[in-house]
PDB file of N, CA and C in Angstrom:
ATOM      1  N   UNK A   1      27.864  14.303 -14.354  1.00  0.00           N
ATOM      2  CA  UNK A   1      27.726  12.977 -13.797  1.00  0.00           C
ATOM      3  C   UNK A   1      29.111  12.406 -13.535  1.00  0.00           C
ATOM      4  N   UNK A   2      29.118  11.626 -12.433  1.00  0.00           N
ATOM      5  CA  UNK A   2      30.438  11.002 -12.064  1.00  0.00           C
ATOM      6  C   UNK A   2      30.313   9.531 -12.006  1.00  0.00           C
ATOM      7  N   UNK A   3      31.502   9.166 -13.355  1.00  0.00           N
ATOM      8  CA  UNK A   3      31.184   7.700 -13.915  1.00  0.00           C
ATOM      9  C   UNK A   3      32.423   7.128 -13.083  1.00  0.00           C
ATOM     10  N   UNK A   4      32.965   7.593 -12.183  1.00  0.00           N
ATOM     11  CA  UNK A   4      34.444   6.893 -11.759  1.00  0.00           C
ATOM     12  C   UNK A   4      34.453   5.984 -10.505  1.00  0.00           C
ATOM     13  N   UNK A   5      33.006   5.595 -10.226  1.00  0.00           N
ATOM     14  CA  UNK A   5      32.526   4.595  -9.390  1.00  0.00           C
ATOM     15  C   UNK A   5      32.048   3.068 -10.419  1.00  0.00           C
ATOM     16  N   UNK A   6      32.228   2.327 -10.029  1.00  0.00           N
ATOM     17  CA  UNK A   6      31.062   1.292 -10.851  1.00  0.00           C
ATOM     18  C   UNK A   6      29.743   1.174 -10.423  1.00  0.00           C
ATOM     19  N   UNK A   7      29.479   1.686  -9.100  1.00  0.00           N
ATOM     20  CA  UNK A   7      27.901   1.521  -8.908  1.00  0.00           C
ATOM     21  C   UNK A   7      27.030   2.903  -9.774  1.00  0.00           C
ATOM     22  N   UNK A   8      28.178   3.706  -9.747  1.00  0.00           N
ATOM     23  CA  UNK A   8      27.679   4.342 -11.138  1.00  0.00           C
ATOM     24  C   UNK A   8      27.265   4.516 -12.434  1.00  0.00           C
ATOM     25  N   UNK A   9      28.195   3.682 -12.782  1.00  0.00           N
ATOM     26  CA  UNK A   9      28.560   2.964 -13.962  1.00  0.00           C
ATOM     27  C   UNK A   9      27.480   1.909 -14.487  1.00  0.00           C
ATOM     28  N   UNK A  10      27.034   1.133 -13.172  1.00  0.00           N
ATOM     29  CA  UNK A  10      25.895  -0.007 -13.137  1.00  0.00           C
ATOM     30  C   UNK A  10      24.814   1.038 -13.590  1.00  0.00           C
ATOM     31  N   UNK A  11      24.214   1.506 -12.398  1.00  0.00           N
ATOM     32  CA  UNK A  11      22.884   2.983 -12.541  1.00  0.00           C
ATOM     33  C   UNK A  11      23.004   3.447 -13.940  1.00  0.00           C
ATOM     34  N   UNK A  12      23.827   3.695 -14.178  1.00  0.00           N
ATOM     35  CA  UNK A  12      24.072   4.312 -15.765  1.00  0.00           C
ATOM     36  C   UNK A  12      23.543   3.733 -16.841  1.00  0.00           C
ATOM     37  N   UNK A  13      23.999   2.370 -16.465  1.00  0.00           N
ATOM     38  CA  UNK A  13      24.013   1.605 -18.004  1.00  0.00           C
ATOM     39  C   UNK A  13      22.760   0.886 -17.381  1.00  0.00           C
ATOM     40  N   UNK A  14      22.237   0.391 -16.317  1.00  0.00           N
ATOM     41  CA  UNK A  14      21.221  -0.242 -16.515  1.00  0.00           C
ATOM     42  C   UNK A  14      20.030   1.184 -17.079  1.00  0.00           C
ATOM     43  N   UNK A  15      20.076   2.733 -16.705  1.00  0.00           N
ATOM     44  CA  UNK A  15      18.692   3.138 -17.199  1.00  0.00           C
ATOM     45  C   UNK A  15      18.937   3.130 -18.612  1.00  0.00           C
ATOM     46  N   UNK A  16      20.357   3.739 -19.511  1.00  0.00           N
ATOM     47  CA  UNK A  16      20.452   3.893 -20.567  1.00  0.00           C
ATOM     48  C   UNK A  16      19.951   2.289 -21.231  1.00  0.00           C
ATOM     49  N   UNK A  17      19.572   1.415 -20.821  1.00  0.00           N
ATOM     50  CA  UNK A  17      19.403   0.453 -21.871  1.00  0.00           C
ATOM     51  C   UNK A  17      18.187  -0.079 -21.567  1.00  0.00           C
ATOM     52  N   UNK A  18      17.726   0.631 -20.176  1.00  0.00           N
ATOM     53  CA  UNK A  18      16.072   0.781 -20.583  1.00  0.00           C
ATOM     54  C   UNK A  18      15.400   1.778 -21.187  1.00  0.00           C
ATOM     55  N   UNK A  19      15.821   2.878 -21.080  1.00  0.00           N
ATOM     56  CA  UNK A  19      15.183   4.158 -21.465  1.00  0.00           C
ATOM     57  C   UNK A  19      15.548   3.652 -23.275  1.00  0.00           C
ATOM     58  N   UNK A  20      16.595   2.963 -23.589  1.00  0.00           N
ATOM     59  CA  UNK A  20      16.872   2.413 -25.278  1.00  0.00           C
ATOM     60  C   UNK A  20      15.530   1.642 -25.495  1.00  0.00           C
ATOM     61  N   UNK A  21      15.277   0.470 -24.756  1.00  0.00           N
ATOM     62  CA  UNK A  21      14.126  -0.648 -24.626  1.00  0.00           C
ATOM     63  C   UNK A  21      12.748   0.090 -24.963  1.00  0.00           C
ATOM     64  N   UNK A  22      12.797   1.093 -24.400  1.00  0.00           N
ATOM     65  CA  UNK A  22      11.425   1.903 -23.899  1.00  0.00           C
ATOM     66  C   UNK A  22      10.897   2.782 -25.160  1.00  0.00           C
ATOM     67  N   UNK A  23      12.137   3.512 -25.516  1.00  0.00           N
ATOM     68  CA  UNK A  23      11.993   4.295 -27.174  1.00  0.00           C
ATOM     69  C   UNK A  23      11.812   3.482 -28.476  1.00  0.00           C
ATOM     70  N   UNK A  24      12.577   2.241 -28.447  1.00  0.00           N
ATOM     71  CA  UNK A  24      12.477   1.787 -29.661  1.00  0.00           C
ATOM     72  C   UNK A  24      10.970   0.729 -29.866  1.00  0.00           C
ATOM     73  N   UNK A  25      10.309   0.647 -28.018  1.00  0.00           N
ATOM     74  CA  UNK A  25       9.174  -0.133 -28.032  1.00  0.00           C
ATOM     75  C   UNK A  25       8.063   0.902 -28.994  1.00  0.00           C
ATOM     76  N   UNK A  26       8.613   2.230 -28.274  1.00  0.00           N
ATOM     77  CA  UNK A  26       7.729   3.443 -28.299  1.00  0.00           C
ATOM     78  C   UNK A  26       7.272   3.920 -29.918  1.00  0.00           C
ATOM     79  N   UNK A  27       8.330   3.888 -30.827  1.00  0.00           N
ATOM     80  CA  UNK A  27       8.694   4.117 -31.910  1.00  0.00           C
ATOM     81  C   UNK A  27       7.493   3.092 -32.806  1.00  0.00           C
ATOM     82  N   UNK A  28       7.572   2.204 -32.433  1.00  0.00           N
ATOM     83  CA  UNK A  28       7.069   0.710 -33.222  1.00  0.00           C
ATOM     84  C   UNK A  28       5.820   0.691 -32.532  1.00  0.00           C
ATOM     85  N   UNK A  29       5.448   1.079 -31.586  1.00  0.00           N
ATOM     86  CA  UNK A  29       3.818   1.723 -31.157  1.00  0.00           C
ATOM     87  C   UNK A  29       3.303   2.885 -31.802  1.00  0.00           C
ATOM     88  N   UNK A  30       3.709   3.554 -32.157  1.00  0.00           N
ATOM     89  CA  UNK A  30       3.623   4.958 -32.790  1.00  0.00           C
ATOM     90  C   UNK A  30       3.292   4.375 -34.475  1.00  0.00           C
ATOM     91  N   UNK A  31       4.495   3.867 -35.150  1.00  0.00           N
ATOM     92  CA  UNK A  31       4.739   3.405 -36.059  1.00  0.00           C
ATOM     93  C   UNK A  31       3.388   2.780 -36.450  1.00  0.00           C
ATOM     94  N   UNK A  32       2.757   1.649 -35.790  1.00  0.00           N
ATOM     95  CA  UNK A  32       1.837   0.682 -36.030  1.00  0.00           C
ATOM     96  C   UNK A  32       0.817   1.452 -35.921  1.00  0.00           C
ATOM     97  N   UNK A  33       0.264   2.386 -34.410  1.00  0.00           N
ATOM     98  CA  UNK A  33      -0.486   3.436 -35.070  1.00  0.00           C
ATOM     99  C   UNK A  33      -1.536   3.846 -36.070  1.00  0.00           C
ATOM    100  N   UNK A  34       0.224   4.699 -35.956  1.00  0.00           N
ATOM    101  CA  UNK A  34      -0.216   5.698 -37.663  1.00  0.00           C
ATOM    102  C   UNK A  34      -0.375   4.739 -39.065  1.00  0.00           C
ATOM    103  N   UNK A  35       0.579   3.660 -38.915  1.00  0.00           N
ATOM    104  CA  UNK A  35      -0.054   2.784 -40.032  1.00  0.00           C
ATOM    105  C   UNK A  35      -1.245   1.825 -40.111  1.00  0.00           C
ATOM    106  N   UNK A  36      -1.786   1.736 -39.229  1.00  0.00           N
ATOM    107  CA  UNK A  36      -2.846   0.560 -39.073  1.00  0.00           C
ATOM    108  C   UNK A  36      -3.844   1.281 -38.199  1.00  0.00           C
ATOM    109  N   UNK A  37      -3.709   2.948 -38.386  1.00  0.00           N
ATOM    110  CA  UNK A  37      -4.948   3.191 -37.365  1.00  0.00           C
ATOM    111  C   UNK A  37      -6.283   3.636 -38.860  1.00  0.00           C
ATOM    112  N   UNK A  38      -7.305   3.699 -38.003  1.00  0.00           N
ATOM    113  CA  UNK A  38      -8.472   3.559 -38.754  1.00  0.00           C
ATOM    114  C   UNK A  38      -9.052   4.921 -39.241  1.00  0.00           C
ATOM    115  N   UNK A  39      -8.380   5.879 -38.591  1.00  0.00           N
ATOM    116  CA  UNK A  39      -8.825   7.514 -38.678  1.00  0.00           C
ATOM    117  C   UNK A  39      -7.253   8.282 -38.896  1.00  0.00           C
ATOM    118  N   UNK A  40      -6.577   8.512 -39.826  1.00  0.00           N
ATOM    119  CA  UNK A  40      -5.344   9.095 -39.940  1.00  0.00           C
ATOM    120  C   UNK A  40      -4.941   9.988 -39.213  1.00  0.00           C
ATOM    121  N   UNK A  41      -6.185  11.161 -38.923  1.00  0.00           N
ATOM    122  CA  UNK A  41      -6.197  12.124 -38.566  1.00  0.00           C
ATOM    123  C   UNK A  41      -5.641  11.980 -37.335  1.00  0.00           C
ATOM    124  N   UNK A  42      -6.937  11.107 -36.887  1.00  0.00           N
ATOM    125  CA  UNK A  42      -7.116  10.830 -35.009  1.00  0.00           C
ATOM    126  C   UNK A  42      -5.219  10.149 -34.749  1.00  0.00           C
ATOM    127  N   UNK A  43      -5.490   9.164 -35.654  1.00  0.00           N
ATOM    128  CA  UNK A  43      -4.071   8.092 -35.252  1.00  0.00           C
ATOM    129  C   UNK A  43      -3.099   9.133 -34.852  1.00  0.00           C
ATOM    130  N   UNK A  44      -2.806  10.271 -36.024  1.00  0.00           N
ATOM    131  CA  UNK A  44      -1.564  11.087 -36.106  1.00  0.00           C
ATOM    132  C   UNK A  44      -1.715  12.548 -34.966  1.00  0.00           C
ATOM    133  N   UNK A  45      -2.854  12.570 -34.060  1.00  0.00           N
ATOM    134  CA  UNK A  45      -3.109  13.509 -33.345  1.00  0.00           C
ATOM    135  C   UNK A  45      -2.447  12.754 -31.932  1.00  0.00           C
ATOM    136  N   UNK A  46      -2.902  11.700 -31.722  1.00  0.00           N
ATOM    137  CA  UNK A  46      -2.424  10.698 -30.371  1.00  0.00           C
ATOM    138  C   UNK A  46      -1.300  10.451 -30.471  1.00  0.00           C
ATOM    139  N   UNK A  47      -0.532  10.140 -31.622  1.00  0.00           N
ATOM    140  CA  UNK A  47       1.056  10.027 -32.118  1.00  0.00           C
ATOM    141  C   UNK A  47       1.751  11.183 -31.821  1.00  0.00           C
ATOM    142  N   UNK A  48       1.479  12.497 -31.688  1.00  0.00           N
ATOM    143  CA  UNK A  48       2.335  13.465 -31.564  1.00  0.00           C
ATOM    144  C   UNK A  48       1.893  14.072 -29.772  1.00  0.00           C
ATOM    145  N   UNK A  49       0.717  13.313 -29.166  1.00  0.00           N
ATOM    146  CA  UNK A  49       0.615  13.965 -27.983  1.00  0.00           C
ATOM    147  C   UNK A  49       1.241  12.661 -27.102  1.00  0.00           C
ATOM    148  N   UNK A  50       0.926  11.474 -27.690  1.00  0.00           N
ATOM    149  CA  UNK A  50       2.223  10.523 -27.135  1.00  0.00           C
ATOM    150  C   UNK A  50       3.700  11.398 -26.943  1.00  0.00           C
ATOM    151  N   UNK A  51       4.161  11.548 -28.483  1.00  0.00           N
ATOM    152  CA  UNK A  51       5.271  11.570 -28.453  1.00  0.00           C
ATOM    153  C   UNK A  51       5.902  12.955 -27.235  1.00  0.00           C
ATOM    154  N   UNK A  52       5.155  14.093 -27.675  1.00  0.00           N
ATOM    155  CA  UNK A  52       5.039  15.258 -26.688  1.00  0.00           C
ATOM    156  C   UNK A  52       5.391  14.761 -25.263  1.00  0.00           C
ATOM    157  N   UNK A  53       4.634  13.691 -24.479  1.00  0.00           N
ATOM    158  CA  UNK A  53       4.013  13.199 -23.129  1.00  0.00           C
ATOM    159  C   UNK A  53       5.252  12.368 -22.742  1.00  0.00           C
ATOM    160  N   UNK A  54       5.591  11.308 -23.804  1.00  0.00           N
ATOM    161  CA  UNK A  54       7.054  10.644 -23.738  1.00  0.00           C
ATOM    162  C   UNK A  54       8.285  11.171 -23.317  1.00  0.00           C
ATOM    163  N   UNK A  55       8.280  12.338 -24.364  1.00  0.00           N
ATOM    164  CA  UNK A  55       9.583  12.907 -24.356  1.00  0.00           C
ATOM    165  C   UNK A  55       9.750  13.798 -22.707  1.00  0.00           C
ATOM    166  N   UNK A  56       9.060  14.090 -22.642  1.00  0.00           N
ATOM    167  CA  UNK A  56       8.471  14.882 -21.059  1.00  0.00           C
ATOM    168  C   UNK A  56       8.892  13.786 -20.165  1.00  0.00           C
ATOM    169  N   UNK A  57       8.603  12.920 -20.318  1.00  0.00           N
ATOM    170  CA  UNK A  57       9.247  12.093 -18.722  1.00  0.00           C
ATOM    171  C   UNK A  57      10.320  11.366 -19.266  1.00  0.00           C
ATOM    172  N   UNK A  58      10.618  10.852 -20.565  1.00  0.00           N
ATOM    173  CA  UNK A  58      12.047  10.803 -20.737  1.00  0.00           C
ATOM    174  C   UNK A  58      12.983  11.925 -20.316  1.00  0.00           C
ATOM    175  N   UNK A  59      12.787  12.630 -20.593  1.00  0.00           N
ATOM    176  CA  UNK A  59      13.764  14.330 -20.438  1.00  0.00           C
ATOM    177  C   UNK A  59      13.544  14.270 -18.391  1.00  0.00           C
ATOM    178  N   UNK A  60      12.713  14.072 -17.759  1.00  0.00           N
ATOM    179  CA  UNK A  60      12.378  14.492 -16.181  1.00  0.00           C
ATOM    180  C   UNK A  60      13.485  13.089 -15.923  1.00  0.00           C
ATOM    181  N   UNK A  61      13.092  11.821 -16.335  1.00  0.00           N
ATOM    182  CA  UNK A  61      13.750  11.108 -16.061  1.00  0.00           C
ATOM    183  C   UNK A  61      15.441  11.242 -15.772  1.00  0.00           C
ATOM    184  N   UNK A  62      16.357  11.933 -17.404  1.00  0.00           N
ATOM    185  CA  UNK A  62      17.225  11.668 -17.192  1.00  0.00           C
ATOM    186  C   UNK A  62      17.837  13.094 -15.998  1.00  0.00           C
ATOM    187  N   UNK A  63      16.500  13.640 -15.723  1.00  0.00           N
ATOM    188  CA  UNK A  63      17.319  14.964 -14.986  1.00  0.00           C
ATOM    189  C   UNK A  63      17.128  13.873 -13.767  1.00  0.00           C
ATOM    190  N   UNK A  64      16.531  13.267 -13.155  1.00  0.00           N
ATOM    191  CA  UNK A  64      16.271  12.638 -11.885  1.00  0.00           C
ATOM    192  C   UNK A  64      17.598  11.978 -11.729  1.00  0.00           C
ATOM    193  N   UNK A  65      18.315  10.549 -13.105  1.00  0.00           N
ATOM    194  CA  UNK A  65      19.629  10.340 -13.300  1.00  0.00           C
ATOM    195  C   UNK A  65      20.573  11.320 -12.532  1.00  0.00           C
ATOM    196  N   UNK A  66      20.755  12.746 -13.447  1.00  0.00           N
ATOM    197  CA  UNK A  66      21.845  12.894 -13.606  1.00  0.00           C
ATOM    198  C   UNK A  66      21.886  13.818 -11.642  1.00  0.00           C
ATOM    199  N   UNK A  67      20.638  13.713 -10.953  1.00  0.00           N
ATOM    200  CA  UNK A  67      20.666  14.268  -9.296  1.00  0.00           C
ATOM    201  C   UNK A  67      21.279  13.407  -8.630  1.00  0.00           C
ATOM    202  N   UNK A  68      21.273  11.760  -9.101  1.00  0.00           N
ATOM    203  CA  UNK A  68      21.648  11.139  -8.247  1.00  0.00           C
ATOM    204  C   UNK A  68      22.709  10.316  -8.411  1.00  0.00           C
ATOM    205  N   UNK A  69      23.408  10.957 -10.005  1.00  0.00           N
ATOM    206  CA  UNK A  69      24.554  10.761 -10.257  1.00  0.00           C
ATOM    207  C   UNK A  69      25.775  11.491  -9.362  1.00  0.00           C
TER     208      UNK A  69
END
């Protein structure tokens, strides 16, 4: 990636501090969940195919970033 523009620099830092926004929402959805769900099992089966499904377009995401970096 080439940070030696500022409209780069902008693109950059505005996804990194959503894709931050987005995980730590993600985390504390997950979190609440598994603690307050009604079937442990079920809660902790949707918690890991979330997390699986997340990480998958987080990861596509930052490759999309770093094409049009």
């Amino acid at each position: 990636m080439d940070f030696s523009t500022p409209a780069n620099l902008l693109i950059a830092g505005v996804y990194y501090v959503l894709a931050g926004f987005l995980t730590f929402f993600s985390l504390f959805g997950l979190y609440t969940l598994i603690r307050y769900g009604k079937n442990s099992l079920l809660s902790l089966s949707v918690a890991v195919f979330y997390s699986i499904f997340f990480l998958k377009i987080l990861a596509d995401s930052y490759t999309t970033l770093k094409t049009i970096l």
